[in-house]
N, C-alpha and C. Protein backbone atom coordinates (compact mmCIF):
# COMPACT_ATOMS: atom_id res chain seq x y z
N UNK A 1 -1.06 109.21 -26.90
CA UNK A 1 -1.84 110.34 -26.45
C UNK A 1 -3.33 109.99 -26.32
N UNK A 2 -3.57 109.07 -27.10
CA UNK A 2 -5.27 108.55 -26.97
C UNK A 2 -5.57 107.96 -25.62
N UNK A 3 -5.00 107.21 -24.85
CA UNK A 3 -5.03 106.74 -23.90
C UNK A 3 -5.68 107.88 -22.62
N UNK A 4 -4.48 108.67 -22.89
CA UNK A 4 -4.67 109.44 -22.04
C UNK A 4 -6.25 110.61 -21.48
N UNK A 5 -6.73 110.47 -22.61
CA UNK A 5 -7.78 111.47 -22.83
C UNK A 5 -8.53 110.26 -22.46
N UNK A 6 -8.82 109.05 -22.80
CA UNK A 6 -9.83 107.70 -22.63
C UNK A 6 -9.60 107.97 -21.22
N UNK A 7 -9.00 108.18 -20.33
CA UNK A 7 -8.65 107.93 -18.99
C UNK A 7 -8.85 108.82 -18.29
N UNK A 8 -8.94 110.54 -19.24
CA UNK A 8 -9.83 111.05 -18.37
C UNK A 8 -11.08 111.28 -18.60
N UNK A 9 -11.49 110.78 -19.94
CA UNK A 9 -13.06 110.68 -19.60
C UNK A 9 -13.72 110.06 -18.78
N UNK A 10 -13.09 108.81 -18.52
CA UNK A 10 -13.69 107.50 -17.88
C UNK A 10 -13.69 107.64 -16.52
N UNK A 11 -12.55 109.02 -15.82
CA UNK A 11 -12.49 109.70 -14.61
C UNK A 11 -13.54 110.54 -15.02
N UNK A 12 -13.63 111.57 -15.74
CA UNK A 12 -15.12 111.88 -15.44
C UNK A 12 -16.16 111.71 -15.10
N UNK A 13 -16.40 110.47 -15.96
CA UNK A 13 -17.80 110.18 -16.07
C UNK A 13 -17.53 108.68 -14.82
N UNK A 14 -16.99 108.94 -14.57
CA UNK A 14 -16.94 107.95 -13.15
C UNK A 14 -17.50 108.94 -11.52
N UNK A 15 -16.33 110.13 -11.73
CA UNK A 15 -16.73 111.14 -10.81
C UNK A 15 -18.09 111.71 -10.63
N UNK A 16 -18.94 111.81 -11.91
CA UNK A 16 -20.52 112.13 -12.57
C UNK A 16 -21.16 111.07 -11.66
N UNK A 17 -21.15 109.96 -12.06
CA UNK A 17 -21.56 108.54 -11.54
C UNK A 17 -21.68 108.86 -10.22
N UNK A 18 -20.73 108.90 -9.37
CA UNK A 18 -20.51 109.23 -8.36
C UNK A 18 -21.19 110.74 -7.47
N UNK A 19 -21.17 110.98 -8.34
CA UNK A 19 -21.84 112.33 -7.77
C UNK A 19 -23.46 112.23 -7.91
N UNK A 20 -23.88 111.38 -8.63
CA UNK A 20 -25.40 111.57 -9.16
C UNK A 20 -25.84 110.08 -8.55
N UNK A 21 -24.94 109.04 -7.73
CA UNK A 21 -25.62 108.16 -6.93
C UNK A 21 -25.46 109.32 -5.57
N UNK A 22 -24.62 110.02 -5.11
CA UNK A 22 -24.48 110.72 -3.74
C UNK A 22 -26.19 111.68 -4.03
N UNK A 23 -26.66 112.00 -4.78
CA UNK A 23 -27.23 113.15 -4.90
C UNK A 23 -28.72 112.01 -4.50
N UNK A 24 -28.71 111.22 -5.37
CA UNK A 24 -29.87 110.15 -5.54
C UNK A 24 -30.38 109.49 -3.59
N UNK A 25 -29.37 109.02 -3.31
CA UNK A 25 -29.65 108.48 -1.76
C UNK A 25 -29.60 109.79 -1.21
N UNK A 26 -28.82 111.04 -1.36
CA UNK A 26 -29.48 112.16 -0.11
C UNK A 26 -31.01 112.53 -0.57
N UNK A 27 -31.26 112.96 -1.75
CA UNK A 27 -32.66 112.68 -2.47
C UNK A 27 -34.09 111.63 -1.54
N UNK A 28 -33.33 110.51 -1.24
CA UNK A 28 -34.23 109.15 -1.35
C UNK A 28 -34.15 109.40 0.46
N UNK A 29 -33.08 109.85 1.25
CA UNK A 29 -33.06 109.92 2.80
C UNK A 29 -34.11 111.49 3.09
N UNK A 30 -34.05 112.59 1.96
CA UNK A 30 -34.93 113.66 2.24
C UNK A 30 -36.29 112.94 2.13
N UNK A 31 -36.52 112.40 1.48
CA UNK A 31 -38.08 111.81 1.03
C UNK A 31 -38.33 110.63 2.05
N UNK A 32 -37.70 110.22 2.92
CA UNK A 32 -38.32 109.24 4.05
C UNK A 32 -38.17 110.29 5.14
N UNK A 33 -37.48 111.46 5.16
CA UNK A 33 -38.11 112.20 6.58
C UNK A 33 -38.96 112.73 6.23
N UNK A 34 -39.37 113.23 5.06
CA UNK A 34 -40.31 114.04 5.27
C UNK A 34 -41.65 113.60 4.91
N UNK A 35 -41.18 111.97 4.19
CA UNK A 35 -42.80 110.96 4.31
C UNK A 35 -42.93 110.21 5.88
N UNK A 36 -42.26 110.43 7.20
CA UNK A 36 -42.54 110.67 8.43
C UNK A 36 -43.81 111.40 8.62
N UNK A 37 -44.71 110.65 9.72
CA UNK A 37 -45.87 111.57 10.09
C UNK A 37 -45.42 112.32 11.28
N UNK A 38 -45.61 113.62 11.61
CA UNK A 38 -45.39 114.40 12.80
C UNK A 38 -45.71 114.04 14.01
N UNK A 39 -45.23 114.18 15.10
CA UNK A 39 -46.75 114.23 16.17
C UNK A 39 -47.07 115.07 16.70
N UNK A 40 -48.33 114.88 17.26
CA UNK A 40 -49.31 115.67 17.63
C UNK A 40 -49.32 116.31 19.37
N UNK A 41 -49.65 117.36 19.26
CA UNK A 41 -49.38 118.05 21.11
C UNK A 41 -50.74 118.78 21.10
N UNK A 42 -51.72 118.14 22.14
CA UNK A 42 -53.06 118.52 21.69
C UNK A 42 -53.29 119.34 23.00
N UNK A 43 -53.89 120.24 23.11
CA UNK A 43 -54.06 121.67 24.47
C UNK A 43 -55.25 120.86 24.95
N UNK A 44 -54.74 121.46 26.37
CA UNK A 44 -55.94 121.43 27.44
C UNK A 44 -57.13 122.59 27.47
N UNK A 45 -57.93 122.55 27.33
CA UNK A 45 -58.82 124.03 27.60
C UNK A 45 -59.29 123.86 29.39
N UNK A 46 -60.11 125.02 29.80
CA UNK A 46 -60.28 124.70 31.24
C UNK A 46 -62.03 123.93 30.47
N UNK A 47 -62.49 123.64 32.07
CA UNK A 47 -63.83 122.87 31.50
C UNK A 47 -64.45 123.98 32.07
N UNK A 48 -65.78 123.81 31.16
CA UNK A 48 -67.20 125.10 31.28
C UNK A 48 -68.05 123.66 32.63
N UNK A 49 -68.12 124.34 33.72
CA UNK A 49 -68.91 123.93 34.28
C UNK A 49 -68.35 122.65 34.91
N UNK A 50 -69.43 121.58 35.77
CA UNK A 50 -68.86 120.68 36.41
C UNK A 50 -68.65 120.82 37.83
N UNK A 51 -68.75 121.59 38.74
CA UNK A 51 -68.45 122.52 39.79
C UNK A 51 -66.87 122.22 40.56
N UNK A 52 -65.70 121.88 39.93
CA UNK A 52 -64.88 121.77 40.38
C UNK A 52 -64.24 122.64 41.46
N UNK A 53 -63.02 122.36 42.25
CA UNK A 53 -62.93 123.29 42.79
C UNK A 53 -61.43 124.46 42.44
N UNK A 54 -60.93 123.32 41.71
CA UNK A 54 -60.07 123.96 40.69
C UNK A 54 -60.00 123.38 38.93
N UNK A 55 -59.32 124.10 38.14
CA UNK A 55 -59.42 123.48 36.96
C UNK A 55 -58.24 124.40 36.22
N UNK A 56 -57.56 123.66 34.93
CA UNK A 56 -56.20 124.00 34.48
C UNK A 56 -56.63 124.18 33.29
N UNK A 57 -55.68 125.04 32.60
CA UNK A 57 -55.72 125.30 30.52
C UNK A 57 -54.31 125.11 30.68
N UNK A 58 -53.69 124.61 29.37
CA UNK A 58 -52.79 124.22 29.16
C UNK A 58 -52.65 124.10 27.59
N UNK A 59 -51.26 125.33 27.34
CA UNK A 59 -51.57 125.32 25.94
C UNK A 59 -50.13 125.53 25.36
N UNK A 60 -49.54 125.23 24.49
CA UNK A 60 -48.00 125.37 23.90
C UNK A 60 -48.16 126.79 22.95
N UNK A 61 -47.02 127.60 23.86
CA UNK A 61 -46.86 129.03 23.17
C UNK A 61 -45.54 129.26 22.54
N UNK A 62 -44.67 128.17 22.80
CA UNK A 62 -43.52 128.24 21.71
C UNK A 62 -42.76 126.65 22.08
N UNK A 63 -42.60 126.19 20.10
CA UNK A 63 -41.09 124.97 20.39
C UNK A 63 -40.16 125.36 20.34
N UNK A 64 -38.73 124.83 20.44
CA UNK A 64 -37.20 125.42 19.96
C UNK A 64 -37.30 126.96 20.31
N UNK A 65 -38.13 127.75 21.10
CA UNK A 65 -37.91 129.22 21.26
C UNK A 65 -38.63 129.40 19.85
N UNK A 66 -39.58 128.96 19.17
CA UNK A 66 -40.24 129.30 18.23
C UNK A 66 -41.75 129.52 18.59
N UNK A 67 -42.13 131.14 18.85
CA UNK A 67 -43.60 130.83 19.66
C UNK A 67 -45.04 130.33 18.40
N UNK A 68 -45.80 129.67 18.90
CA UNK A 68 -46.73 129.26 17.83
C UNK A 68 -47.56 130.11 18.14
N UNK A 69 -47.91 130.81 16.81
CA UNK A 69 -49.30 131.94 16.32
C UNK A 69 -50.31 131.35 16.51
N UNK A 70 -50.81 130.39 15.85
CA UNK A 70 -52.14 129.65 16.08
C UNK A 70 -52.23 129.36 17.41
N UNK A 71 -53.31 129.46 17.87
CA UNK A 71 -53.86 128.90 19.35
C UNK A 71 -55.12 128.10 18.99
N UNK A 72 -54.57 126.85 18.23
CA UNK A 72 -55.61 125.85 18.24
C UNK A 72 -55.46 124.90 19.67
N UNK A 73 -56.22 124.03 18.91
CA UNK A 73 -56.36 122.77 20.21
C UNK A 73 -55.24 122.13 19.99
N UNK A 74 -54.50 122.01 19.34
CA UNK A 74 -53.03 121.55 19.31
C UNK A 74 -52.58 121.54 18.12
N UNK A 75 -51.15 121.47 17.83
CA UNK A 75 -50.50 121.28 16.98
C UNK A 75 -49.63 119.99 16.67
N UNK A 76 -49.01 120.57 15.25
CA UNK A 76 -47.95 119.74 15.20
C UNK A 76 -46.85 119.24 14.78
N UNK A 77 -45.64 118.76 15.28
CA UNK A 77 -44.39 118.90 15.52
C UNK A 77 -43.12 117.90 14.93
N UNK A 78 -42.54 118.35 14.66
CA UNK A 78 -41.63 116.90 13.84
C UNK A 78 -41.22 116.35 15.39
N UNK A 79 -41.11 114.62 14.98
CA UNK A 79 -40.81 113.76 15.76
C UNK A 79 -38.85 114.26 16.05
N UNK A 80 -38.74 113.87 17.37
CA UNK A 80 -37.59 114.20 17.69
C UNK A 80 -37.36 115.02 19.19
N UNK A 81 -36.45 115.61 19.92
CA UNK A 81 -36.19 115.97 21.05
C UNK A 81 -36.26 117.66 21.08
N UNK A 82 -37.36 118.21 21.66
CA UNK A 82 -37.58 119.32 21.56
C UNK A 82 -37.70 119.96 22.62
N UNK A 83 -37.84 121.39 23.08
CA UNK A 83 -38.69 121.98 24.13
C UNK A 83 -39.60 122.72 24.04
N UNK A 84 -40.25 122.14 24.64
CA UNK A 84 -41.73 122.84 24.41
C UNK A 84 -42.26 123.86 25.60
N UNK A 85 -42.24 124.86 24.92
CA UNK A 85 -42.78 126.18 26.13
C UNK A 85 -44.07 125.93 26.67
N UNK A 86 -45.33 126.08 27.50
CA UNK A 86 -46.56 126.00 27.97
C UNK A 86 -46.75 126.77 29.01
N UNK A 87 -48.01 127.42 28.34
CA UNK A 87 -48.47 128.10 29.42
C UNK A 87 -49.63 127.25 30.16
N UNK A 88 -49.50 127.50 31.74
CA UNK A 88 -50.17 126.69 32.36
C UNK A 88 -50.86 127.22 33.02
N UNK A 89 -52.67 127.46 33.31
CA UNK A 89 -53.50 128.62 34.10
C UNK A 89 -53.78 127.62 35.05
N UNK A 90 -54.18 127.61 36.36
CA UNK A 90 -54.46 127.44 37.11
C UNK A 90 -55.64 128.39 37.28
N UNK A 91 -57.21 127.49 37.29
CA UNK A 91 -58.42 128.50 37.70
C UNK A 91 -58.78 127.97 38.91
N UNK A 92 -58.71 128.93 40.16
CA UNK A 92 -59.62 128.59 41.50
C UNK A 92 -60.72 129.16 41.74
N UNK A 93 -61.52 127.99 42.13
CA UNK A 93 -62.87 128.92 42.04
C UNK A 93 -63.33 129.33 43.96
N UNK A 94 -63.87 130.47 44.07
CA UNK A 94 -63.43 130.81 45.51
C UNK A 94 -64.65 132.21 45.37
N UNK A 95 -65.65 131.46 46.66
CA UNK A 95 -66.71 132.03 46.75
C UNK A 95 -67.46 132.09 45.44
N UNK A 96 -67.96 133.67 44.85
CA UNK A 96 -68.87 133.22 43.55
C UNK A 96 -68.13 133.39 42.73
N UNK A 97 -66.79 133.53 43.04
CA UNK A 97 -65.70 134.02 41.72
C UNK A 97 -64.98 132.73 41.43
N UNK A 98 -63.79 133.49 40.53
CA UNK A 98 -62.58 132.78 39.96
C UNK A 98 -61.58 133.48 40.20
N UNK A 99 -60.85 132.89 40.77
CA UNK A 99 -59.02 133.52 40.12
C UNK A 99 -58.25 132.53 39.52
N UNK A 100 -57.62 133.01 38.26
CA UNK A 100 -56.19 132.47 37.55
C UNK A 100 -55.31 132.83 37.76
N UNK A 101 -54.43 132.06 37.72
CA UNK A 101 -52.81 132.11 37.60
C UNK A 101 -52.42 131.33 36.83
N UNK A 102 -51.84 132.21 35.90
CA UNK A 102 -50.76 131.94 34.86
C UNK A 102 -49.31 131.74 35.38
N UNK A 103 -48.62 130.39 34.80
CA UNK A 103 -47.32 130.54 34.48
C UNK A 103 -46.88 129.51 33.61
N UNK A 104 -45.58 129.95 33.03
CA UNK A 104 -44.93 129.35 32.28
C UNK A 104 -43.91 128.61 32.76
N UNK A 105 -44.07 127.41 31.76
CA UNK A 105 -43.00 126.13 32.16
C UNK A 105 -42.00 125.82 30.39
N UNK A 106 -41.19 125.20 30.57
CA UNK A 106 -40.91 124.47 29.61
C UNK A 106 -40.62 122.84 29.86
N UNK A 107 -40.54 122.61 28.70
CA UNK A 107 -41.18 120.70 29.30
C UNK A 107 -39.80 120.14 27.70
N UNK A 108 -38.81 119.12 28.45
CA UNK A 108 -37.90 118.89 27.74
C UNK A 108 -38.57 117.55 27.19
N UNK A 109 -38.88 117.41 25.83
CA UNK A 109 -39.69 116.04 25.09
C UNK A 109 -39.20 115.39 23.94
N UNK A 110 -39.02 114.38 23.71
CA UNK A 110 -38.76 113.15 22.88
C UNK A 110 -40.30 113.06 22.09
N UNK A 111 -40.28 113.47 21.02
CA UNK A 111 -41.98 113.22 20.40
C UNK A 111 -41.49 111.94 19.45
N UNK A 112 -42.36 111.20 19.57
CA UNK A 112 -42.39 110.28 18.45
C UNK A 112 -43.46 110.47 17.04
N UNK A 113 -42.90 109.69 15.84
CA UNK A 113 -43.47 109.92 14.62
C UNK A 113 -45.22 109.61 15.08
N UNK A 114 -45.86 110.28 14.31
CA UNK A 114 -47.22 109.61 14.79
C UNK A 114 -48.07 109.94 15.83
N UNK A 115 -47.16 109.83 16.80
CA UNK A 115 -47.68 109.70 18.48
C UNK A 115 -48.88 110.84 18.63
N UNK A 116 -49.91 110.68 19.39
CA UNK A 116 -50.85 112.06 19.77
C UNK A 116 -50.60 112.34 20.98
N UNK A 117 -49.95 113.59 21.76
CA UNK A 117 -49.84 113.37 23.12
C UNK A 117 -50.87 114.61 23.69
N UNK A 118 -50.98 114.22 25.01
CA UNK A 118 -52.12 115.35 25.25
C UNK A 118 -51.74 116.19 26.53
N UNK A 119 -51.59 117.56 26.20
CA UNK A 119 -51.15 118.28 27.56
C UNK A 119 -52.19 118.29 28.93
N UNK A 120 -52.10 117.96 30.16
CA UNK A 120 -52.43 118.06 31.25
C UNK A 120 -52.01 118.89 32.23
N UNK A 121 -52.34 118.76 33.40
CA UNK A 121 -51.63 119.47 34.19
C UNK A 121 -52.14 119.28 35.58
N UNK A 122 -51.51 118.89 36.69
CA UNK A 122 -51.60 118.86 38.07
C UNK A 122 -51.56 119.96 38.68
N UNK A 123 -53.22 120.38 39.48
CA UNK A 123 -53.34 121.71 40.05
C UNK A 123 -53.70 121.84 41.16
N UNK A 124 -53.37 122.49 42.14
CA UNK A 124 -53.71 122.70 43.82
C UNK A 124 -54.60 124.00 43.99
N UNK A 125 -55.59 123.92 45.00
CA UNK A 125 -56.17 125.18 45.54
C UNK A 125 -54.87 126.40 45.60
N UNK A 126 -53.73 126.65 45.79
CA UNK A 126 -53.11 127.23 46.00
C UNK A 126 -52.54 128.17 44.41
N UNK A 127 -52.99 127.53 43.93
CA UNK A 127 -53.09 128.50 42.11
C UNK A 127 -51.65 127.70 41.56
N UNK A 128 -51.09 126.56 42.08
CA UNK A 128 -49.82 125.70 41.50
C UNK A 128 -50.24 124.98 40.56
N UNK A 129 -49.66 125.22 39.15
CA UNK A 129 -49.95 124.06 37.84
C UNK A 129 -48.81 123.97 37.75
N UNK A 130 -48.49 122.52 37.67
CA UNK A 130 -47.54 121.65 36.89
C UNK A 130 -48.18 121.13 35.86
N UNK A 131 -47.57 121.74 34.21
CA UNK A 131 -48.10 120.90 32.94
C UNK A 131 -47.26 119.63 32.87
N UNK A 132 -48.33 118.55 32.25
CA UNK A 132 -47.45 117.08 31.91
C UNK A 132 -47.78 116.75 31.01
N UNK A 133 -46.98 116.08 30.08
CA UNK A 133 -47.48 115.75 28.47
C UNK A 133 -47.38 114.44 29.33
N UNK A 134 -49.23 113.53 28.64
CA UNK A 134 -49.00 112.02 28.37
C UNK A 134 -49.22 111.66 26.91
């Protein structure tokens, strides 16, 4: 009968073992993603002055369908494959005025750890912005 009880302790404390190296490496794999640096998605503002004849803002208003509250100069994002919402203004300047046009794009992105990328955007007299992350 002694045997028997030796054999299931030694299953216990084997199963323990086992359970407390599984716990240790998911432990040690949480602590290298989240000692990962983010990267960075930095906004366009339009420019004050310069006499252009057009000029773009470009700014991220939601990732994953998650809209961002802050409206800094950019944020930032865990590395990985995301979508990023942006709003894109188009300012024409026409006679002594301005007109904008707003619209929204989403932009399908691969961010890397680290990386700083900076939103742009390609704009026509015709009030057309295309945003582009480089």
């Amino acid at each position: 009968m002694q045997k028997r009880t030796d054999t299931r302790n030694r299953t216990s404390v084997s199963l323990l073992a086992q359970a407390a190296c599984i716990a240790l490496a998911w432990a040690g794999e949480m602590a290298a993603l989240a000692a990962e640096p983010p990267a960075r998605i930095v906004n366009r503002a339009l420019a004050v002055g310069g006499g252009k004849e057009v000029d773009a803002a470009v700014k991220v208003v939601a990732v994953d369908s998650r809209p961002v509250v802050d409206q800094r100069s950019g944020i930032e994002v865990a590395p990985g494959e995301h979508i990023v919402e942006v709003m894109c203004t188009a300012r024409v300047f026409v006679g002594m005025g301005t007109v904008d046009f707003p619209s929204k794009s989403a932009l399908t992105v691969n961010l890397e750890s680290g990386h700083v990328y900076r939103l742009d955007a390609k704009v026509t007299v015709q009030g057309d912005c295309t945003p582009i992350l480089d």
